[in-house]
PDB file of N, CA and C in Angstrom:
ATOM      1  N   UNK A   1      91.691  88.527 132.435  1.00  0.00           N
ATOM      2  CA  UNK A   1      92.936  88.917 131.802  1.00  0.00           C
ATOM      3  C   UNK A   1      93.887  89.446 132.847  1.00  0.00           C
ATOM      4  N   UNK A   2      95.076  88.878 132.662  1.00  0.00           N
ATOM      5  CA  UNK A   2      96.309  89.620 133.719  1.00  0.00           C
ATOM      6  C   UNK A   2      96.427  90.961 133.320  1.00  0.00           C
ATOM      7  N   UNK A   3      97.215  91.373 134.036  1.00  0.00           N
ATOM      8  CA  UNK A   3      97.507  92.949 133.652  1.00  0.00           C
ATOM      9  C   UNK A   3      98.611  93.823 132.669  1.00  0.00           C
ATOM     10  N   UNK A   4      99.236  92.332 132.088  1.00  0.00           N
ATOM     11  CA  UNK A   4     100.347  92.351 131.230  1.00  0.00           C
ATOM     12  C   UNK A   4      99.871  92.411 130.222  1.00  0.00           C
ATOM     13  N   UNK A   5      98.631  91.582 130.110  1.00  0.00           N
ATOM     14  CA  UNK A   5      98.051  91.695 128.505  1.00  0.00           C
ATOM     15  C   UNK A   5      97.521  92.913 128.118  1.00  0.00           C
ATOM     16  N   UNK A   6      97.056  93.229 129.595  1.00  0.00           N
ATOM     17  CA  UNK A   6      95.479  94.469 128.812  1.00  0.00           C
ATOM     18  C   UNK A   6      97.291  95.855 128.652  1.00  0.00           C
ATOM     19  N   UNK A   7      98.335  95.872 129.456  1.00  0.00           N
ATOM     20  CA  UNK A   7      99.127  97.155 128.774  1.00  0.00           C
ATOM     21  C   UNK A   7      99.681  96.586 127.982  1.00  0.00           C
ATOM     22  N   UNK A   8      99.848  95.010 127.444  1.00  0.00           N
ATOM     23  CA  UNK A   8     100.760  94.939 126.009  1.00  0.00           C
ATOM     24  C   UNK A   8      99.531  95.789 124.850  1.00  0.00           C
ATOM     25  N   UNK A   9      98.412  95.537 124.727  1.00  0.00           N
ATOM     26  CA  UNK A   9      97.500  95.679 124.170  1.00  0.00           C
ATOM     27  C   UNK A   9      97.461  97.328 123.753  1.00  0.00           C
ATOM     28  N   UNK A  10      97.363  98.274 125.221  1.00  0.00           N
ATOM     29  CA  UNK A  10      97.374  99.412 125.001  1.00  0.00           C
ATOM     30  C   UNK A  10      98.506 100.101 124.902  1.00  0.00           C
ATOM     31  N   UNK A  11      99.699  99.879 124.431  1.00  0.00           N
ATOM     32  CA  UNK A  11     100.688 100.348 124.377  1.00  0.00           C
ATOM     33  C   UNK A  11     101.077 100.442 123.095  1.00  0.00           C
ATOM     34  N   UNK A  12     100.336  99.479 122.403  1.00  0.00           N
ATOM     35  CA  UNK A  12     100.357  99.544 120.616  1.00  0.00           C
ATOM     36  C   UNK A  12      99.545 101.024 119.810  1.00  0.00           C
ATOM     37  N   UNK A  13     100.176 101.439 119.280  1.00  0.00           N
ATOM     38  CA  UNK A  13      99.344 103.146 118.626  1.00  0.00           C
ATOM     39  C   UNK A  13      98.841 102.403 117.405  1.00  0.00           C
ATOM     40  N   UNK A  14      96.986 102.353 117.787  1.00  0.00           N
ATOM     41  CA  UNK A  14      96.371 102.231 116.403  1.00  0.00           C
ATOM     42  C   UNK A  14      96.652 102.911 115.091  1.00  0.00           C
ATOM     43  N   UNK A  15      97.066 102.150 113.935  1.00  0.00           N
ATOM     44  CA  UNK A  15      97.499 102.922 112.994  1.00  0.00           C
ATOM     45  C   UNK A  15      96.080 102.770 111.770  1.00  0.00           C
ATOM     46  N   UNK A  16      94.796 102.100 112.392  1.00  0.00           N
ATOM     47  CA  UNK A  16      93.711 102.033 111.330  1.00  0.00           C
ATOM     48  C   UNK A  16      93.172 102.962 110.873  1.00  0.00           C
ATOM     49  N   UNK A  17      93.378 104.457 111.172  1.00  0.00           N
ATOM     50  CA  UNK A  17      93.112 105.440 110.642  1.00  0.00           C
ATOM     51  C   UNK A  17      93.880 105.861 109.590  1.00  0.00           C
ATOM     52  N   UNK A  18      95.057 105.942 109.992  1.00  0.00           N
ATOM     53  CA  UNK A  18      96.201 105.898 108.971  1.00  0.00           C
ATOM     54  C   UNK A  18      96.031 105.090 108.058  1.00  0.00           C
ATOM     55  N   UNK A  19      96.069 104.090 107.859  1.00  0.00           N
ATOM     56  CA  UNK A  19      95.968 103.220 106.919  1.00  0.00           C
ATOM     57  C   UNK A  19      94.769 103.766 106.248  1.00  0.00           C
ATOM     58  N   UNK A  20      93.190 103.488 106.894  1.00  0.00           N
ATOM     59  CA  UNK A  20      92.300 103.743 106.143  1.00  0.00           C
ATOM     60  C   UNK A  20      92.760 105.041 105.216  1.00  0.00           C
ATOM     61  N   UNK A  21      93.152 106.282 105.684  1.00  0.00           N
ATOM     62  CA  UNK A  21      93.573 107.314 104.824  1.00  0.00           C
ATOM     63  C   UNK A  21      94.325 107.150 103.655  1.00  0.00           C
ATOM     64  N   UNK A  22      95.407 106.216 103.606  1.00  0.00           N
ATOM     65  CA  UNK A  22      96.539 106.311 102.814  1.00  0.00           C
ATOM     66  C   UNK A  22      96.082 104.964 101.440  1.00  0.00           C
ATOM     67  N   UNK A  23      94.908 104.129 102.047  1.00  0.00           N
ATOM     68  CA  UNK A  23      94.397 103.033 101.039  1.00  0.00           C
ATOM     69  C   UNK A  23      93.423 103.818 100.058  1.00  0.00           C
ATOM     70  N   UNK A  24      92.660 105.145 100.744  1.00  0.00           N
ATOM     71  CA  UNK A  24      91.719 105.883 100.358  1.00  0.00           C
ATOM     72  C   UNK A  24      92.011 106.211  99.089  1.00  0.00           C
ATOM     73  N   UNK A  25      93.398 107.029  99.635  1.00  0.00           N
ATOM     74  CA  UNK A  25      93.999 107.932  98.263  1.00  0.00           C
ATOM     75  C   UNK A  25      94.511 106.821  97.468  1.00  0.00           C
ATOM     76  N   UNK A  26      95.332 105.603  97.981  1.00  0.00           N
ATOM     77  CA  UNK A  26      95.865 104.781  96.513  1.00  0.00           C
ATOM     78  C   UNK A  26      94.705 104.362  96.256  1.00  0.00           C
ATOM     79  N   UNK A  27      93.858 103.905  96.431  1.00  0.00           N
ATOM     80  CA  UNK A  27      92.317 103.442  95.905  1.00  0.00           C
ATOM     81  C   UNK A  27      91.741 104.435  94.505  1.00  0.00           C
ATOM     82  N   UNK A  28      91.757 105.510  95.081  1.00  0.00           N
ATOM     83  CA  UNK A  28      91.325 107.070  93.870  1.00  0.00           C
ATOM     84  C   UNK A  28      92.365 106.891  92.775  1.00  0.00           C
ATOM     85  N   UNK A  29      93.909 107.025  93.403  1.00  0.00           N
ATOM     86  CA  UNK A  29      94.889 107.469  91.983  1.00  0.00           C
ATOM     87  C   UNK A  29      94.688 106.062  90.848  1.00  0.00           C
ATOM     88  N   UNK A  30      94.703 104.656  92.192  1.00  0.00           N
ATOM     89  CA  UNK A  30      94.153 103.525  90.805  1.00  0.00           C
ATOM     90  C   UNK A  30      93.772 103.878  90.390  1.00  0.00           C
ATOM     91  N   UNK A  31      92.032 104.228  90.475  1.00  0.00           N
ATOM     92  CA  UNK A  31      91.171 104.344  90.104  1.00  0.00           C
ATOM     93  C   UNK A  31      90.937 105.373  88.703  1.00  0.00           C
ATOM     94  N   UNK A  32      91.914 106.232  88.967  1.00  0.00           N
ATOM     95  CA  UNK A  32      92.232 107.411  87.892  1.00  0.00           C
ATOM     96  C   UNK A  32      93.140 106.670  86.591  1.00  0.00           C
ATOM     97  N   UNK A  33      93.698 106.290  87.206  1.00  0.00           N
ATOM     98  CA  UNK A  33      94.666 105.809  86.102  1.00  0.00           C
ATOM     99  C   UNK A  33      94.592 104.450  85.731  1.00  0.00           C
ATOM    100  N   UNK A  34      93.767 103.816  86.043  1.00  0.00           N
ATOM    101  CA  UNK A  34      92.781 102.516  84.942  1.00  0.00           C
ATOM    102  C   UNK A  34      91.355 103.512  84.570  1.00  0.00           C
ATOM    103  N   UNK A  35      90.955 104.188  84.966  1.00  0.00           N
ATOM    104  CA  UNK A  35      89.895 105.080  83.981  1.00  0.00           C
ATOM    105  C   UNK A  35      90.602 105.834  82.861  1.00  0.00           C
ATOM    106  N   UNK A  36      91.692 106.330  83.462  1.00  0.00           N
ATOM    107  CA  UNK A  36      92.236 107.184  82.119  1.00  0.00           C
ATOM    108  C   UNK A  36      92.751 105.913  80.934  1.00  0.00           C
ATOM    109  N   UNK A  37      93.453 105.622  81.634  1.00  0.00           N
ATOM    110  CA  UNK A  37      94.217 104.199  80.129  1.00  0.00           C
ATOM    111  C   UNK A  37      92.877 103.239  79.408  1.00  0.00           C
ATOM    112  N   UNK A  38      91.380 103.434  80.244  1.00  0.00           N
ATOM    113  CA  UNK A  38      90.669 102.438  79.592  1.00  0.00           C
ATOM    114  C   UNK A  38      89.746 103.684  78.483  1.00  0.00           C
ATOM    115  N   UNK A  39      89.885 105.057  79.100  1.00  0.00           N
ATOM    116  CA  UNK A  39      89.679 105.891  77.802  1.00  0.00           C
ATOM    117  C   UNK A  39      90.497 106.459  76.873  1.00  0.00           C
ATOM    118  N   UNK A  40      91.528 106.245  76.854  1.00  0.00           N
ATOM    119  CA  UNK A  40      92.065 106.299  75.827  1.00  0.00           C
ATOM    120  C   UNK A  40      92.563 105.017  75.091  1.00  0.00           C
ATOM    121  N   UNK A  41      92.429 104.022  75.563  1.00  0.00           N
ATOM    122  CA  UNK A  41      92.324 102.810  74.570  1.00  0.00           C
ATOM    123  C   UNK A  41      90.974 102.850  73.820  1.00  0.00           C
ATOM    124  N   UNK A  42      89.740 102.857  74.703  1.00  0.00           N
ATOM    125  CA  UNK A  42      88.615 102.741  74.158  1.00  0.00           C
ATOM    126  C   UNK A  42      88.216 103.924  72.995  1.00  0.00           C
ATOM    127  N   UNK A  43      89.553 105.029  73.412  1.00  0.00           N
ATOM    128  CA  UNK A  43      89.174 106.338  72.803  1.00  0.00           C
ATOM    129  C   UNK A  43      89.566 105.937  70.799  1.00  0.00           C
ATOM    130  N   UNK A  44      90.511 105.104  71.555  1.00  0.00           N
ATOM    131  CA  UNK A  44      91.123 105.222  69.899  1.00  0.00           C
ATOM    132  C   UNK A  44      90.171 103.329  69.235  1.00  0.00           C
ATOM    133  N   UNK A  45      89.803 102.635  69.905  1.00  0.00           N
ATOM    134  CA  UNK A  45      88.744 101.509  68.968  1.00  0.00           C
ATOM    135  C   UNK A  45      87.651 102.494  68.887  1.00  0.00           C
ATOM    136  N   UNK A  46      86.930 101.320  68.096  1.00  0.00           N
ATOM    137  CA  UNK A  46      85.561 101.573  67.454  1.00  0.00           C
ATOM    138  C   UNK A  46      84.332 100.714  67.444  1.00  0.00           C
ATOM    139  N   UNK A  47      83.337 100.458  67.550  1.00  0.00           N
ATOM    140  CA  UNK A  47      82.587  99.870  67.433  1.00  0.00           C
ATOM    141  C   UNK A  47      82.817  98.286  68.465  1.00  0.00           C
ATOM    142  N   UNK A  48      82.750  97.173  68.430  1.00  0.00           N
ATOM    143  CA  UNK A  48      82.728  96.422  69.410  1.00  0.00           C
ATOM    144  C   UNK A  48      84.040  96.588  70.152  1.00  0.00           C
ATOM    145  N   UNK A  49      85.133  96.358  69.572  1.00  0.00           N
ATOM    146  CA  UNK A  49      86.442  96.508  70.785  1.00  0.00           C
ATOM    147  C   UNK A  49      86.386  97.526  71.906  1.00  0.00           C
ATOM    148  N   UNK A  50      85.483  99.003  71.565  1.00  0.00           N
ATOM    149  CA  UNK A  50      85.507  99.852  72.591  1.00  0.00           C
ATOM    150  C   UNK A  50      84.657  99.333  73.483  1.00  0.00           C
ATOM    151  N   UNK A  51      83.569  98.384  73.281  1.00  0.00           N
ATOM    152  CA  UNK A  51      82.426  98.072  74.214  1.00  0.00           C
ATOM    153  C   UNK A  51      83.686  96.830  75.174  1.00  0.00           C
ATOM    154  N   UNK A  52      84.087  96.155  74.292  1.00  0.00           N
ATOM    155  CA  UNK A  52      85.418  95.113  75.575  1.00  0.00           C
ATOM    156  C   UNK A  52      86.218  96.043  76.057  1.00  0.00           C
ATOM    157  N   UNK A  53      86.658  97.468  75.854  1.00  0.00           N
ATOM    158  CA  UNK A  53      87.241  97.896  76.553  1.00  0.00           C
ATOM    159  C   UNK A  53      86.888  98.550  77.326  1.00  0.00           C
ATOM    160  N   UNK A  54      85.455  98.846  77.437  1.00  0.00           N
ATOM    161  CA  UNK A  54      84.426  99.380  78.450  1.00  0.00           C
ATOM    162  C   UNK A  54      84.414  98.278  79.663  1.00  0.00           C
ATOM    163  N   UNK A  55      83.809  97.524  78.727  1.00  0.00           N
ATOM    164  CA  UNK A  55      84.066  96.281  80.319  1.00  0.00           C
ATOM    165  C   UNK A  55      85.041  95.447  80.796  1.00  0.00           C
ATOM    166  N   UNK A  56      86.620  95.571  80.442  1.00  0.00           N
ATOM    167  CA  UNK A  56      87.436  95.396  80.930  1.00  0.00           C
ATOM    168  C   UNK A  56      87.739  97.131  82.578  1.00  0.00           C
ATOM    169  N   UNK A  57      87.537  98.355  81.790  1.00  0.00           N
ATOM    170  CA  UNK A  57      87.702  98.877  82.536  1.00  0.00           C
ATOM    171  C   UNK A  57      87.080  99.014  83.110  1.00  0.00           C
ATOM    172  N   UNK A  58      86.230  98.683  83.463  1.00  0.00           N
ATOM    173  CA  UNK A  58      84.738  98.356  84.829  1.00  0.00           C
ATOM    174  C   UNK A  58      85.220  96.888  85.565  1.00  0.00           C
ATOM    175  N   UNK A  59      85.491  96.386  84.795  1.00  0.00           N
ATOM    176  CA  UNK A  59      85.945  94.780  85.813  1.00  0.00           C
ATOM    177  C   UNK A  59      87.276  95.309  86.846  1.00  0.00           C
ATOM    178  N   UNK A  60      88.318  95.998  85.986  1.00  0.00           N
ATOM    179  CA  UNK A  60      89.659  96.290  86.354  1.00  0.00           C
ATOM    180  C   UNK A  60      89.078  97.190  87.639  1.00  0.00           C
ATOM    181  N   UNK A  61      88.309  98.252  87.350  1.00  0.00           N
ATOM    182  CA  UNK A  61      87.927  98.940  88.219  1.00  0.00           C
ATOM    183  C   UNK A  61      87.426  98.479  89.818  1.00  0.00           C
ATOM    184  N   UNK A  62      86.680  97.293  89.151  1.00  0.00           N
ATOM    185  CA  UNK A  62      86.031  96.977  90.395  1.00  0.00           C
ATOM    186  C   UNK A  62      87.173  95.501  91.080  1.00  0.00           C
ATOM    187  N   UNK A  63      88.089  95.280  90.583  1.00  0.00           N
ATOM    188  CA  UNK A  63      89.454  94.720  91.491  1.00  0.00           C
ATOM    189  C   UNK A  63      90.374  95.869  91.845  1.00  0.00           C
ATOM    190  N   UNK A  64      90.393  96.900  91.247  1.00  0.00           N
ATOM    191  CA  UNK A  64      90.983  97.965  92.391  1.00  0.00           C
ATOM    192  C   UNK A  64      90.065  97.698  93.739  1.00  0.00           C
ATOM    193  N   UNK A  65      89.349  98.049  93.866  1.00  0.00           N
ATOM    194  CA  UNK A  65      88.570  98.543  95.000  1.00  0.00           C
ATOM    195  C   UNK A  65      88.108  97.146  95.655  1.00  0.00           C
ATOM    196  N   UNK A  66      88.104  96.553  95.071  1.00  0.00           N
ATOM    197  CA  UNK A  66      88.006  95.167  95.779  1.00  0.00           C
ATOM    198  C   UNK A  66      89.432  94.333  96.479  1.00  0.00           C
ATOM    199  N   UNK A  67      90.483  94.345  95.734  1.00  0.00           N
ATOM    200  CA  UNK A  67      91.858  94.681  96.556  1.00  0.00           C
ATOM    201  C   UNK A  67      92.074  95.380  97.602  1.00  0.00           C
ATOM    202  N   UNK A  68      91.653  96.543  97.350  1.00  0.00           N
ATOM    203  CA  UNK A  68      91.843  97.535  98.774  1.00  0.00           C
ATOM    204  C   UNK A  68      91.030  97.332  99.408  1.00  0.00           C
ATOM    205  N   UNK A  69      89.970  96.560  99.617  1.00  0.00           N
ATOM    206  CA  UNK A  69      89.146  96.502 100.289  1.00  0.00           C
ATOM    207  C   UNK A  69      89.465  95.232 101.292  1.00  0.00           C
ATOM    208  N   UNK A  70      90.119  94.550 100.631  1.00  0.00           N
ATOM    209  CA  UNK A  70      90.684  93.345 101.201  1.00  0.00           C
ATOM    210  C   UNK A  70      91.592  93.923 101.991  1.00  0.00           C
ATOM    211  N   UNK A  71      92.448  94.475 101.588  1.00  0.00           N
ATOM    212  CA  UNK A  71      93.909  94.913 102.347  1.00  0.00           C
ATOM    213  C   UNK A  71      93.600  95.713 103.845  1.00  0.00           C
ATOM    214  N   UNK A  72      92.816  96.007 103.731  1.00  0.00           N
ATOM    215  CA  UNK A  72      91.971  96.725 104.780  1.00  0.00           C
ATOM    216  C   UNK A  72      91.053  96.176 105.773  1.00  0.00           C
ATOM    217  N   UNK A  73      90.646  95.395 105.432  1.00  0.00           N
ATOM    218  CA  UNK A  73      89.765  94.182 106.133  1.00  0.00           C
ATOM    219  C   UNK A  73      90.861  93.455 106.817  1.00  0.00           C
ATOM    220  N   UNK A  74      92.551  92.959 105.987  1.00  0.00           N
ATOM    221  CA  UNK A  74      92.939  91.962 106.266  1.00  0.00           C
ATOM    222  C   UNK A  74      93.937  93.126 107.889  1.00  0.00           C
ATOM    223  N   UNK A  75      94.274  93.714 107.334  1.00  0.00           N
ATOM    224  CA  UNK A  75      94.534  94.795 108.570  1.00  0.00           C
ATOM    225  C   UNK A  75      94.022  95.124 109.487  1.00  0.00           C
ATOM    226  N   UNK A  76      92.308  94.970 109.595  1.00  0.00           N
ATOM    227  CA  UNK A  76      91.796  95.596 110.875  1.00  0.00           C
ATOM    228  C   UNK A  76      91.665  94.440 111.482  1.00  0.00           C
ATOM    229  N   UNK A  77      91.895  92.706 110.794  1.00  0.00           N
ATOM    230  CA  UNK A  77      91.636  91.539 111.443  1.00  0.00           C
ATOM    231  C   UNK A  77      92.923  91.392 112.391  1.00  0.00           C
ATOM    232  N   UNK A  78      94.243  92.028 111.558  1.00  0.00           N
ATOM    233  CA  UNK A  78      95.497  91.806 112.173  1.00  0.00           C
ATOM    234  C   UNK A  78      96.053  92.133 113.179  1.00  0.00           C
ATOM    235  N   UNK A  79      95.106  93.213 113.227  1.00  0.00           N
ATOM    236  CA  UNK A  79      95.352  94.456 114.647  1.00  0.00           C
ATOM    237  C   UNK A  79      94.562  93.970 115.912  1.00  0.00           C
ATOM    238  N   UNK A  80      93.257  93.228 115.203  1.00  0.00           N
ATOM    239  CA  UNK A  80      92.212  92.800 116.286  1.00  0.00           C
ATOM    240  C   UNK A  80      92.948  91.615 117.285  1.00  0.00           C
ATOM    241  N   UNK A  81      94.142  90.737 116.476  1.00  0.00           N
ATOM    242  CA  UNK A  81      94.402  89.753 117.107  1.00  0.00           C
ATOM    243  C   UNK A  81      95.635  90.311 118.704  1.00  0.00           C
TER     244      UNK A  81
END
């Protein structure tokens, strides 16, 4: 490697900490607020509709965190290049 690359390289301020922090917390508040809206939908059915709204908010749940999980992956690939 020339010597242009290795200081273009280090002259960039890793921001993957940052990020990881700030996906953390939107990851949780999703996470709060598709748990809260899937109990109080489920709060007010009864009998089978609350069980689909159980597992809608477990599916929903698990594409929060699977989104951010992506977004995060797709970031530390972006930085790597």
């Amino acid at each position: 490697m020339s010597e242009d690359s290795q200081a273009d390289t280090t002259a960039r301020p890793s921001t993957v900490g940052t990020l990881l922090l700030s996906r953390v917390l939107l990851t949780w508040a999703e996470l709060l607020i598709v748990g809260f809206a899937g109990a109080v939908v489920g709060g007010a059915a009864s009998g089978p509709p609350q069980l689909v709204v159980y597992f809608a908010t477990i599916l929903a749940s698990v594409a929060v965190v699977m989104y951010n999980v992506d977004r995060l992956v797709a970031a530390r690939i972006r930085e790597a290049r």
